[in-house]
N, C-alpha and C. Protein backbone atom coordinates (compact mmCIF):
# COMPACT_ATOMS: atom_id res chain seq x y z
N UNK A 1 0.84 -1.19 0.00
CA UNK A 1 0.00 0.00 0.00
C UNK A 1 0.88 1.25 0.00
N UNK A 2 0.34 2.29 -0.64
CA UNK A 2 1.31 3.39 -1.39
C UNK A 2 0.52 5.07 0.12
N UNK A 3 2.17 5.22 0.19
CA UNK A 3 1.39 6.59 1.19
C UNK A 3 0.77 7.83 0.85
N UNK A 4 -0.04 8.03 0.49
CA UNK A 4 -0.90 9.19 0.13
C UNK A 4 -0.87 10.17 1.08
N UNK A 5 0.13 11.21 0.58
CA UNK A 5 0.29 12.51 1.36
C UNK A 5 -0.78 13.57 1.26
N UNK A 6 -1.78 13.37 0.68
CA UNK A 6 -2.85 14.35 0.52
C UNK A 6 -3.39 14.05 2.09
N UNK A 7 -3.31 12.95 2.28
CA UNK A 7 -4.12 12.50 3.55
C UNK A 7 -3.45 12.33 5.30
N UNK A 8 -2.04 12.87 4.70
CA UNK A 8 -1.23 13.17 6.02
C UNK A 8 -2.12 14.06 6.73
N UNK A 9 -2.31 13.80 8.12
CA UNK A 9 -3.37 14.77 9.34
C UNK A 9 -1.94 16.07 9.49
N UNK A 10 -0.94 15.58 9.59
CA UNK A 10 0.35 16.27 10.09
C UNK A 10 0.73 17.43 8.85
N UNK A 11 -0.17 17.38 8.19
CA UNK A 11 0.98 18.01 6.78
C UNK A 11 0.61 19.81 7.02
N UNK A 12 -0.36 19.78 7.50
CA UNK A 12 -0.20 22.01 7.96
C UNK A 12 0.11 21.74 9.31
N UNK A 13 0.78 21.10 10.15
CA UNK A 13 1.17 21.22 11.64
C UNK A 13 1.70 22.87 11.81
N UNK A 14 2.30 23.33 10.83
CA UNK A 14 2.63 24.65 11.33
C UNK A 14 2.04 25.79 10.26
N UNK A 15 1.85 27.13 10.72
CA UNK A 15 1.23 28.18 9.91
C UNK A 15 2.68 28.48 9.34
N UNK A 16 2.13 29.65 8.42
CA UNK A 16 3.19 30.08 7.19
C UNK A 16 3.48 31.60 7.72
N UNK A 17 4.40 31.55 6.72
CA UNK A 17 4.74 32.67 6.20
C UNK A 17 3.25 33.74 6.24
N UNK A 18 2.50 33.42 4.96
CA UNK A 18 1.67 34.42 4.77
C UNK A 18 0.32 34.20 5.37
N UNK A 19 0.31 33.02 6.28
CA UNK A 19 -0.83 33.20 7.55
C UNK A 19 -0.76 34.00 8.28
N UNK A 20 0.84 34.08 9.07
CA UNK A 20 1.44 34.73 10.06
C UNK A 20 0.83 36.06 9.63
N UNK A 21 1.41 36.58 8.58
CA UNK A 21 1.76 38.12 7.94
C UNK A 21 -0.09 38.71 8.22
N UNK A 22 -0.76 37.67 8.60
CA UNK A 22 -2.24 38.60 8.45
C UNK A 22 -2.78 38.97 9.98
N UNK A 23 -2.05 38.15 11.08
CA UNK A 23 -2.58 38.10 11.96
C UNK A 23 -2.58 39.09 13.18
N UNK A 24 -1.44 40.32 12.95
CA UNK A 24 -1.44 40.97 13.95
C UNK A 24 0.40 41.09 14.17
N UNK A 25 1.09 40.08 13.91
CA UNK A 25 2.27 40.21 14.49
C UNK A 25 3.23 41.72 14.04
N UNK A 26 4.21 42.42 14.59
CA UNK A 26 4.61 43.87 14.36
C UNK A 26 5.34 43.44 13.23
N UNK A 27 5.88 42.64 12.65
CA UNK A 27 6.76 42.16 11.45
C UNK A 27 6.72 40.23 11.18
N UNK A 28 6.36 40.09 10.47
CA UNK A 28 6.76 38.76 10.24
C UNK A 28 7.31 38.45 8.78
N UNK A 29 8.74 38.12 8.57
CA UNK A 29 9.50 37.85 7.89
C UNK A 29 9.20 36.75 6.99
N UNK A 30 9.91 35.92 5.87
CA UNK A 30 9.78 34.83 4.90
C UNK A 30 10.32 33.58 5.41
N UNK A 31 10.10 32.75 4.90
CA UNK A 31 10.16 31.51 5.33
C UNK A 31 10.10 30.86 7.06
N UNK A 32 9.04 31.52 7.66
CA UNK A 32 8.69 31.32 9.23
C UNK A 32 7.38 30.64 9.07
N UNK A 33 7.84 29.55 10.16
CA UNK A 33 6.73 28.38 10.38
C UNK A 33 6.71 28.43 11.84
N UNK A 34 5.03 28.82 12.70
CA UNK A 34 5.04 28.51 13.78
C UNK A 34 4.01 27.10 13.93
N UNK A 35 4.54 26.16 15.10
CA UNK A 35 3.21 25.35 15.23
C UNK A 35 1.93 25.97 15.37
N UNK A 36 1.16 25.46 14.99
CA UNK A 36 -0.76 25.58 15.51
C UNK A 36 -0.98 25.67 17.14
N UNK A 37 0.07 24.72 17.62
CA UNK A 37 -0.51 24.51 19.08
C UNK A 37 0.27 25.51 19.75
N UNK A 38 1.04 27.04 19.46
CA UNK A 38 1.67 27.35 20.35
C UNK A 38 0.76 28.63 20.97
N UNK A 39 1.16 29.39 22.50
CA UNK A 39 0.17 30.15 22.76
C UNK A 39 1.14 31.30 22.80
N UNK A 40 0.38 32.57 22.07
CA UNK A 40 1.50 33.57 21.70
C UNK A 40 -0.05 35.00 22.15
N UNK A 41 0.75 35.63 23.49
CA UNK A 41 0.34 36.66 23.71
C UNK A 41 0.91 37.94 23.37
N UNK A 42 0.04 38.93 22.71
CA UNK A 42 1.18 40.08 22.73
C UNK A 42 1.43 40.28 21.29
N UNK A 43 1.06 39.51 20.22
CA UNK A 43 1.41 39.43 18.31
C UNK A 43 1.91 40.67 18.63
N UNK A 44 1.20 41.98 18.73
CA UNK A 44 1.89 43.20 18.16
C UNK A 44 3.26 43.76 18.45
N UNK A 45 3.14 43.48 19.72
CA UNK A 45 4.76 43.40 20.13
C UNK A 45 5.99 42.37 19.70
N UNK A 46 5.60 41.66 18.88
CA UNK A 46 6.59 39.96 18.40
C UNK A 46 6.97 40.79 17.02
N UNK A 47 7.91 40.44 17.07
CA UNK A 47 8.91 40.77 15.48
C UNK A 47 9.69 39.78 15.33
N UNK A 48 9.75 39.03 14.16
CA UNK A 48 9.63 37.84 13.14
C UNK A 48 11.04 37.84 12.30
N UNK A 49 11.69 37.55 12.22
CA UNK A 49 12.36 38.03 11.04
C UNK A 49 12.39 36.64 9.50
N UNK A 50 13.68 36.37 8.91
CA UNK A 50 13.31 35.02 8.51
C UNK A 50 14.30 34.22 8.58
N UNK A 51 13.46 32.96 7.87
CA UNK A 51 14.01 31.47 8.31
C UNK A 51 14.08 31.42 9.71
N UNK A 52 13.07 30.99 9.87
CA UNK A 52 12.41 30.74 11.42
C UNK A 52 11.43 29.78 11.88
N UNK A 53 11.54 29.01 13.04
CA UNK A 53 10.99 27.55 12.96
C UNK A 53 10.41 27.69 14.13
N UNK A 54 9.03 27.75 14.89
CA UNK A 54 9.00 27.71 16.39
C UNK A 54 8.29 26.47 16.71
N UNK A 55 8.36 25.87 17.19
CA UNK A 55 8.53 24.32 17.26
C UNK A 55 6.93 24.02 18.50
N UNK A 56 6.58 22.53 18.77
CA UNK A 56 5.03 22.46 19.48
C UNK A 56 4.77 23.09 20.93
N UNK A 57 3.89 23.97 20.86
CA UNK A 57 3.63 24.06 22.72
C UNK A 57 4.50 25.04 23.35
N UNK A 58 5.05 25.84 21.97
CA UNK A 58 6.03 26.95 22.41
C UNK A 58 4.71 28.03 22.83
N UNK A 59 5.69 29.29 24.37
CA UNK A 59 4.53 30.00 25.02
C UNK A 59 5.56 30.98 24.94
N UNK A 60 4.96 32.07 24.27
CA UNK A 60 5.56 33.64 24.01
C UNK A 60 4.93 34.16 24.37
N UNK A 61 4.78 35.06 25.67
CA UNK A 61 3.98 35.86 26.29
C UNK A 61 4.58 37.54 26.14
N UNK A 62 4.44 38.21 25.55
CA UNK A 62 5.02 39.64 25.18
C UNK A 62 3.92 41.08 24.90
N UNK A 63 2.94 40.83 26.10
CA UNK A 63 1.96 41.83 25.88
C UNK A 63 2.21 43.13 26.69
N UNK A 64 3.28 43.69 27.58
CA UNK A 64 4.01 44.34 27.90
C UNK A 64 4.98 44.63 27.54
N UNK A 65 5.78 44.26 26.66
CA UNK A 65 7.30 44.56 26.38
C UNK A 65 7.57 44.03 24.84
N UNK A 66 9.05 43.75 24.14
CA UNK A 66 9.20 43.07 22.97
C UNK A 66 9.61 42.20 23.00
N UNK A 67 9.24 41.32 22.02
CA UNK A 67 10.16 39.97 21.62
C UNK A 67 10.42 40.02 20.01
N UNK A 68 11.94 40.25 20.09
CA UNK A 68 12.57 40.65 18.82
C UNK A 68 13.18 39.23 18.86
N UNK A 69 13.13 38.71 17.27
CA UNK A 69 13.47 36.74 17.10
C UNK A 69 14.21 37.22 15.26
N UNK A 70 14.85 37.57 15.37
CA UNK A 70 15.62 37.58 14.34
C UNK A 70 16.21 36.20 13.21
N UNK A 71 17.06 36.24 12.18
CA UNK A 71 16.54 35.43 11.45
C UNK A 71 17.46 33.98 11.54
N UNK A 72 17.10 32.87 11.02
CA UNK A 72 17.51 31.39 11.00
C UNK A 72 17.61 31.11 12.78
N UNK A 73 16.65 31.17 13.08
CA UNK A 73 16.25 30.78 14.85
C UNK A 73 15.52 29.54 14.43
N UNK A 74 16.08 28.52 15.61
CA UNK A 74 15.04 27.73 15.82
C UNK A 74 14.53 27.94 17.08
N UNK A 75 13.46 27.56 18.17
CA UNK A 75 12.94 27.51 19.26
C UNK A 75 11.73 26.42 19.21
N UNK A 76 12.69 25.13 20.16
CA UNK A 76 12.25 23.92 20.57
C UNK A 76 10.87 23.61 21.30
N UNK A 77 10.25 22.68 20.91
CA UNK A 77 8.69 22.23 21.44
C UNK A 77 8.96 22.86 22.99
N UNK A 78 8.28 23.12 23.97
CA UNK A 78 7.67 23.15 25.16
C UNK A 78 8.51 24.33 25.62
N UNK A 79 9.21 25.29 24.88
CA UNK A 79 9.72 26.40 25.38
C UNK A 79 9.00 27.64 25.92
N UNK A 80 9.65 28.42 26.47
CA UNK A 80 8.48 29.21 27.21
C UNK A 80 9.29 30.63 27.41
N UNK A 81 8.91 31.75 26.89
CA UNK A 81 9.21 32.96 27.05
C UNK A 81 8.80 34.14 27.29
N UNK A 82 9.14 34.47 28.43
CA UNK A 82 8.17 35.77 29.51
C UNK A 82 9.14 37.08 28.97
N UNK A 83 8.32 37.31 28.33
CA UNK A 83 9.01 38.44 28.04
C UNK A 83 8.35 40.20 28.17
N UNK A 84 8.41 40.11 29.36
CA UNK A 84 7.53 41.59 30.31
C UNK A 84 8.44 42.11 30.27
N UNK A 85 9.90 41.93 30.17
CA UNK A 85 11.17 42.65 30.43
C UNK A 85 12.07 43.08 29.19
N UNK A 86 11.52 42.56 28.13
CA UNK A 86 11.72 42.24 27.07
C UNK A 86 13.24 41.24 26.55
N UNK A 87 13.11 40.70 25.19
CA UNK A 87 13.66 39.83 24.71
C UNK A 87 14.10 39.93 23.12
N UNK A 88 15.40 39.47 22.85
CA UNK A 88 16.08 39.96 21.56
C UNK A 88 16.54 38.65 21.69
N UNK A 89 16.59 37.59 20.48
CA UNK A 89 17.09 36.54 20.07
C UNK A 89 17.38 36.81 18.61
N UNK A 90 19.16 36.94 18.23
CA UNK A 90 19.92 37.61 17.61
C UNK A 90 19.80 36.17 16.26
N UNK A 91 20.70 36.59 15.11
CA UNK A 91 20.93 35.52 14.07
C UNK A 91 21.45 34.35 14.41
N UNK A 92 21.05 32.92 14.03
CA UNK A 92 21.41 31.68 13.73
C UNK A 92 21.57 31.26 15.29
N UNK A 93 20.41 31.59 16.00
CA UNK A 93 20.27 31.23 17.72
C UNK A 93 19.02 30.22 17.55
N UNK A 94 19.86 28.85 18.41
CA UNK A 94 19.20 27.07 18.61
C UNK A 94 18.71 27.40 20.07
N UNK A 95 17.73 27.23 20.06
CA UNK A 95 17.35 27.11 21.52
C UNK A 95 16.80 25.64 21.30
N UNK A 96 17.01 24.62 22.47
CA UNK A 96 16.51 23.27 21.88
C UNK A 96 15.31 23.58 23.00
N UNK A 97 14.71 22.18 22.96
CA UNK A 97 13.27 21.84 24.01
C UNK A 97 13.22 22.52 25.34
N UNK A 98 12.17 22.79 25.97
CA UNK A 98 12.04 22.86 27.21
C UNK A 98 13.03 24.17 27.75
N UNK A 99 12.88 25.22 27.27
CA UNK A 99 13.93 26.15 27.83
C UNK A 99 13.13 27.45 28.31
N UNK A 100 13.08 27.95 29.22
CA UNK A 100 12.50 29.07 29.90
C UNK A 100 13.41 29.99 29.81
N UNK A 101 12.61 31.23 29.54
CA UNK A 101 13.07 32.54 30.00
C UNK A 101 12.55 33.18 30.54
N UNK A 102 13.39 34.26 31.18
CA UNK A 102 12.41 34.86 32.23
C UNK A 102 13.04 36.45 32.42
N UNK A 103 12.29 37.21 31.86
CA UNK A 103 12.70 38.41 31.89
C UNK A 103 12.45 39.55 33.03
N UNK A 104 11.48 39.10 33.71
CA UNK A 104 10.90 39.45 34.64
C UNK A 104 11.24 38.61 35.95
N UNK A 105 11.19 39.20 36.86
CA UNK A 105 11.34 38.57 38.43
C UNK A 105 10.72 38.75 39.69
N UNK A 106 9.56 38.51 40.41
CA UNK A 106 9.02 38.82 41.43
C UNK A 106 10.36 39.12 42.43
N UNK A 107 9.75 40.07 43.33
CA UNK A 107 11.03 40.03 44.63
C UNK A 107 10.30 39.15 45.42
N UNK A 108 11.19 38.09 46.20
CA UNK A 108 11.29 37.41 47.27
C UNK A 108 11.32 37.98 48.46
N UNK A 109 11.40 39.10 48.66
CA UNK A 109 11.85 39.34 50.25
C UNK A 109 10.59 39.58 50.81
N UNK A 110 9.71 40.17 50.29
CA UNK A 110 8.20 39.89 51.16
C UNK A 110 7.80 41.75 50.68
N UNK A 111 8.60 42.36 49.88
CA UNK A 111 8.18 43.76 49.71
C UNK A 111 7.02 43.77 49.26
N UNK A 112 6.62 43.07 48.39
CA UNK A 112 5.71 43.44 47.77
C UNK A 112 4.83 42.44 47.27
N UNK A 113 3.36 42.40 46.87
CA UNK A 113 2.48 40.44 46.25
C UNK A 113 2.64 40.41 45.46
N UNK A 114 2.22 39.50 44.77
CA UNK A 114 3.02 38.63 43.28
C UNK A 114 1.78 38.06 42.85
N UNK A 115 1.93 38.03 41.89
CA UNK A 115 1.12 36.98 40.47
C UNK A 115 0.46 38.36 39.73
N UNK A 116 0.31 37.64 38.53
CA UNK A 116 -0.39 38.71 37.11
C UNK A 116 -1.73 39.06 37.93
N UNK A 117 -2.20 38.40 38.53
CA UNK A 117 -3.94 39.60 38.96
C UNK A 117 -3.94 40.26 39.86
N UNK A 118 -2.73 40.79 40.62
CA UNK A 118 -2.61 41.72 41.52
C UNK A 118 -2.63 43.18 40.78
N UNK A 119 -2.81 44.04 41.60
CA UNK A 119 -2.41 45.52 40.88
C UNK A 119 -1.09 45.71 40.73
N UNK A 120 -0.75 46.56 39.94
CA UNK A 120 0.35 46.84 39.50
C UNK A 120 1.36 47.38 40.60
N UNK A 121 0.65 48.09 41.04
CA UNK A 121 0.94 48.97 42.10
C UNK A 121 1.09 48.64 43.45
N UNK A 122 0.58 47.42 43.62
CA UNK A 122 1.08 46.03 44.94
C UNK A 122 1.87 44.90 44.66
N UNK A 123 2.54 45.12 43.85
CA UNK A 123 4.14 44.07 43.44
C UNK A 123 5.02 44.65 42.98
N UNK A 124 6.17 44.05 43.10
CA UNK A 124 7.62 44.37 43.43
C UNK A 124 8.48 43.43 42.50
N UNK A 125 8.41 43.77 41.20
CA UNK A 125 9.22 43.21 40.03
C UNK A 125 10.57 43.80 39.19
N UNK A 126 11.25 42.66 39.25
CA UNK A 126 12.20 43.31 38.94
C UNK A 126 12.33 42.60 36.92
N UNK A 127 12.61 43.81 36.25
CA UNK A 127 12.51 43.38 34.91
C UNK A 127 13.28 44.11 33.88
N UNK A 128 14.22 43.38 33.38
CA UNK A 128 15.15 43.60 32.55
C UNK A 128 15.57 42.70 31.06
N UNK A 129 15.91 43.47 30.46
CA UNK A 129 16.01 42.63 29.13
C UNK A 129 17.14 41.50 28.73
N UNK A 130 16.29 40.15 27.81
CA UNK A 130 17.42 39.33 27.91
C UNK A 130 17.98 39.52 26.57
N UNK A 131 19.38 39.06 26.07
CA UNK A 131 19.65 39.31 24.78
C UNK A 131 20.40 37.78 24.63
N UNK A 132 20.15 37.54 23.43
CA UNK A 132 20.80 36.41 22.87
C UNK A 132 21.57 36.40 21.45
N UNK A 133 22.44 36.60 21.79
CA UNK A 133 23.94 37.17 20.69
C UNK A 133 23.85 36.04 19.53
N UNK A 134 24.31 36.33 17.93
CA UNK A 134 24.48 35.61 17.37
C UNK A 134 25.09 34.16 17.89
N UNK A 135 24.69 33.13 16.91
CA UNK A 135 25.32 31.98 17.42
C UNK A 135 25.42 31.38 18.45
N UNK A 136 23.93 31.51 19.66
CA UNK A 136 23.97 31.19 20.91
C UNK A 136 23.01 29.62 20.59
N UNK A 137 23.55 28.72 21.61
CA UNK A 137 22.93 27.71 21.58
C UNK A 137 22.99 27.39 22.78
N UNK A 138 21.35 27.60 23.44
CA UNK A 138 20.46 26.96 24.54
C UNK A 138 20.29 25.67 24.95
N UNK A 139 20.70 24.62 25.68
CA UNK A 139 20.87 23.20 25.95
C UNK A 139 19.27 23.28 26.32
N UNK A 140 18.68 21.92 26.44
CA UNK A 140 17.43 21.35 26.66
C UNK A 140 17.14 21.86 28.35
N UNK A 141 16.15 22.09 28.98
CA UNK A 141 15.41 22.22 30.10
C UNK A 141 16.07 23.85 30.67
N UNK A 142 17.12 24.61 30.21
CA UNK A 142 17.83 25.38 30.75
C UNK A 142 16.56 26.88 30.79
N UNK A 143 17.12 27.29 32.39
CA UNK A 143 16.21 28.65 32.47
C UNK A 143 17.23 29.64 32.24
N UNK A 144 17.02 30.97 31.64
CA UNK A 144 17.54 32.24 31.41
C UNK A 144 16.91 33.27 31.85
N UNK A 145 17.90 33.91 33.23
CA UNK A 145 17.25 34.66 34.34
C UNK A 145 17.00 36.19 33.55
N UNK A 146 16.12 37.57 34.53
CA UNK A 146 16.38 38.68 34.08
C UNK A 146 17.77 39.55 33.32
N UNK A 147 17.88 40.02 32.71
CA UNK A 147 19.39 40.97 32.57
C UNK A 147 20.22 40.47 31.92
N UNK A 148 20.11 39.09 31.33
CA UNK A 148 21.50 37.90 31.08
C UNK A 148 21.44 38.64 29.49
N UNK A 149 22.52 38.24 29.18
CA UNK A 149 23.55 38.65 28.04
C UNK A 149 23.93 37.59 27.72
N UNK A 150 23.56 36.54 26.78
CA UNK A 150 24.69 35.62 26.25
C UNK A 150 25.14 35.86 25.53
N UNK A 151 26.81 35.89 25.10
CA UNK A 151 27.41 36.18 24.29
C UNK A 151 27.17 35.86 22.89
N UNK A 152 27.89 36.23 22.29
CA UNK A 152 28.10 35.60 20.79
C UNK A 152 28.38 34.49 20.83
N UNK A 153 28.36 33.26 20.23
CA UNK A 153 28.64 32.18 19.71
C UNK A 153 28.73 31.20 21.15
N UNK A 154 28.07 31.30 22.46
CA UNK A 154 28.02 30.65 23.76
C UNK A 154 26.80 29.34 23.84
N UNK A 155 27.33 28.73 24.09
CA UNK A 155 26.58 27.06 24.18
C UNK A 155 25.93 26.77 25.48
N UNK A 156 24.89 26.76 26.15
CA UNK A 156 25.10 26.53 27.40
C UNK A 156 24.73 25.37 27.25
N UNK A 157 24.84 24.23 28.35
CA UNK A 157 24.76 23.04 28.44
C UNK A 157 23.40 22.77 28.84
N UNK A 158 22.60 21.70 28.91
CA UNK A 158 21.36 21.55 29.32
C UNK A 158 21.49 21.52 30.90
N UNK A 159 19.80 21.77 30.91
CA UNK A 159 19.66 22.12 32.55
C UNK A 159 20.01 22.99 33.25
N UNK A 160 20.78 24.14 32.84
CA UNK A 160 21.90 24.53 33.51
C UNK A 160 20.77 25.88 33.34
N UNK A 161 21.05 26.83 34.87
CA UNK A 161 20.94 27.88 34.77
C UNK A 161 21.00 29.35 34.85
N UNK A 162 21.12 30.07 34.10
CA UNK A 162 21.73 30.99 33.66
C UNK A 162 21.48 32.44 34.00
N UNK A 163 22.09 32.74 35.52
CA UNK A 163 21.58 34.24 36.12
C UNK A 163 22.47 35.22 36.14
N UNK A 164 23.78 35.17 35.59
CA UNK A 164 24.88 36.23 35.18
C UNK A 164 25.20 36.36 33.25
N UNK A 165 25.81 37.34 32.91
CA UNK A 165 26.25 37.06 31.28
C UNK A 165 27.19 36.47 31.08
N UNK A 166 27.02 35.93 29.74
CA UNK A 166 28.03 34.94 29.55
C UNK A 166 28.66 35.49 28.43
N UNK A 167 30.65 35.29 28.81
CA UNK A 167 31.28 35.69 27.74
C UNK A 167 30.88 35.10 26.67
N UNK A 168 31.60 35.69 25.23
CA UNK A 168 31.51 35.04 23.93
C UNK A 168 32.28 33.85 24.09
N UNK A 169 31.90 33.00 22.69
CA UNK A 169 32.44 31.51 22.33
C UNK A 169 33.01 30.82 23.54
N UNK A 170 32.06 30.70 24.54
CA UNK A 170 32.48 29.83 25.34
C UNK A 170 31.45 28.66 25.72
N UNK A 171 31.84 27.84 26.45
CA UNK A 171 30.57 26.86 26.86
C UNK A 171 30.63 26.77 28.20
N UNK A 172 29.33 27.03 28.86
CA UNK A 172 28.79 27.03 29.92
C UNK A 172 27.69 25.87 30.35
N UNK A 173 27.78 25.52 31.49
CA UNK A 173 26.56 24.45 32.62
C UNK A 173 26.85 24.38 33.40
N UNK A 174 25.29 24.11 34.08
CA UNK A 174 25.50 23.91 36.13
C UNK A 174 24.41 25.08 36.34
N UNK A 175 24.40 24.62 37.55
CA UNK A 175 23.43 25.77 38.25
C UNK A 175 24.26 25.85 39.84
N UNK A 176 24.38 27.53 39.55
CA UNK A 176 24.34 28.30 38.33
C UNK A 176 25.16 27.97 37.45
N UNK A 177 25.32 28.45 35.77
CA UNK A 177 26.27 28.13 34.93
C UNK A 177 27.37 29.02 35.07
N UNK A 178 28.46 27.98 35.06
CA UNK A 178 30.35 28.75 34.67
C UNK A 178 30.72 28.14 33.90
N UNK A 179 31.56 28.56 33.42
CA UNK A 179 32.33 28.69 32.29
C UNK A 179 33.14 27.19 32.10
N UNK A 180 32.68 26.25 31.23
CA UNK A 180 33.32 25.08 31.19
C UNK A 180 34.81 25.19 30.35
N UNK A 181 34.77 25.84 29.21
CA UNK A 181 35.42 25.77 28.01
C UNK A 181 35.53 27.06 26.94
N UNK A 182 36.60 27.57 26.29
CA UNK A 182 36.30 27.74 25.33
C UNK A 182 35.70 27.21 24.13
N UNK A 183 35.33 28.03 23.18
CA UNK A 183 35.24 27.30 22.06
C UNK A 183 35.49 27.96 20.31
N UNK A 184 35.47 27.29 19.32
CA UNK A 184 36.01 27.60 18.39
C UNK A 184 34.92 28.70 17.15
N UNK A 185 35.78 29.37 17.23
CA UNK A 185 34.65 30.08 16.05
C UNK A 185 34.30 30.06 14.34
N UNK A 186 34.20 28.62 14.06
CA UNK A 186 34.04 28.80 12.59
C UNK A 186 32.80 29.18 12.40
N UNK A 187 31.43 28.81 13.34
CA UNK A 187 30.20 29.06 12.73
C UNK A 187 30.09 30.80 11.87
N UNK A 188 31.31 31.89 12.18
CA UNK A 188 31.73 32.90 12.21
C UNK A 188 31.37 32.50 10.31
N UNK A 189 32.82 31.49 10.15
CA UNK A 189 32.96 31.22 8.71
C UNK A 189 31.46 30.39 7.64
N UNK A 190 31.00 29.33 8.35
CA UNK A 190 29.99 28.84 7.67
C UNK A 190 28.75 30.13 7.26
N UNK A 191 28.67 30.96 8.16
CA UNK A 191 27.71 31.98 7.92
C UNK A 191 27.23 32.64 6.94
N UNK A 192 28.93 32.61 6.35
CA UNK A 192 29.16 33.62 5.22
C UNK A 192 28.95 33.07 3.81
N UNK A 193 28.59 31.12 4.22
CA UNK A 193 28.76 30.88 3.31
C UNK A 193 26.92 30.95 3.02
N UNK A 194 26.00 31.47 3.86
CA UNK A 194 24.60 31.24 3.73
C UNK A 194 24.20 32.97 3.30
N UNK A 195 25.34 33.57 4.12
CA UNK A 195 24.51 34.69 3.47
C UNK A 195 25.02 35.42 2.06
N UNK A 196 26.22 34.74 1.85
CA UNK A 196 26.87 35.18 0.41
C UNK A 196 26.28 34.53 -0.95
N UNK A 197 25.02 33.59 -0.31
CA UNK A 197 24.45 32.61 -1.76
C UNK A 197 22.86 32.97 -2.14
């Protein structure tokens, strides 16, 4: 028996390009595929750029602040990004599965109450922007605290998480993450060979 792809259930799993472009988002770029199942608050504030993949059950929450996703990004099924503090994910940045960010931070010390249905004006948040430098690659389950800076071309390891900046081309894990390794910079060179064609 012969597979008849007309009849794949899976074959629009993700919207397009020119679905995206109708729905509200502040820019959405060419060749970007988000899943169906992801929950994205905030479209007007989200900027798109292209070659862009956002993968199942991804949660972009950006109805206070921006989420700038610049181009050849991937971002892995069950990822999750609070971005009240806002958020910049730079060129040819892997974030794999399961990775949180968190741009925003309740205070702990008891100053002030917490959660989204309080007034504004009775919590005590601290919120700063995260940036993610060309060539950053996010390990599986890893959280990324307020303020963080990952460098250019920085790997962090899975699990690991991430509440200071991290120099360039290095590799980082642990909680918190330090600095395991350098590392080498050709992705510098392959780059040139995608955007010179």
């Amino acid at each position: 028996m012969f597979y008849n792809k007309s009849k794949n259930p899976f074959q629009n799993y993700y919207y397009n390009s020119k679905e995206l472009s109708s729905i509200g988002f502040k820019k959405v770029g060419s060749n970007v595929h988000i899943s169906k199942n992801c929950t994205i608050v905030g479209l007007n504030n989200i900027s798109i750029g292209n070659n862009v993949r956002i993968d199942g059950n991804v949660v972009m929450i950006a109805d206070n602040s921006f989420l700038s996703i610049n181009n050849f990004v991937h971002i892995g099924a069950n990822s999750y990004l609070s971005s009240s503090g806002g958020i910049t994910i730079k060129d040819f940045v892997s974030i794999s599965p399961g990775v949180y960010f968190f741009s925003a931070s309740d205070d702990y010390n008891g100053s002030g109450l917490t959660g989204p249905m309080v007034p504004k004006e009775l919590v005590s948040v601290t919120r700063s922007p995260i940036i993610l430098e060309k060539h950053s690659l996010i390990g599986s389950g890893s959280k990324i605290l307020p303020g963080v800076k990952v460098g250019e071309g920085v790997s962090v390891a899975a699990l690991s998480v991430v509440n200071k900046s991290l120099d360039p081309w290095s590799l980082y894990g642990g909680i918190p993450a330090k600095k395991i390794r350098s590392k080498e910079k050709r992705a510098l060179e392959l780059e040139k060979k995608i955007m010179n064609s």
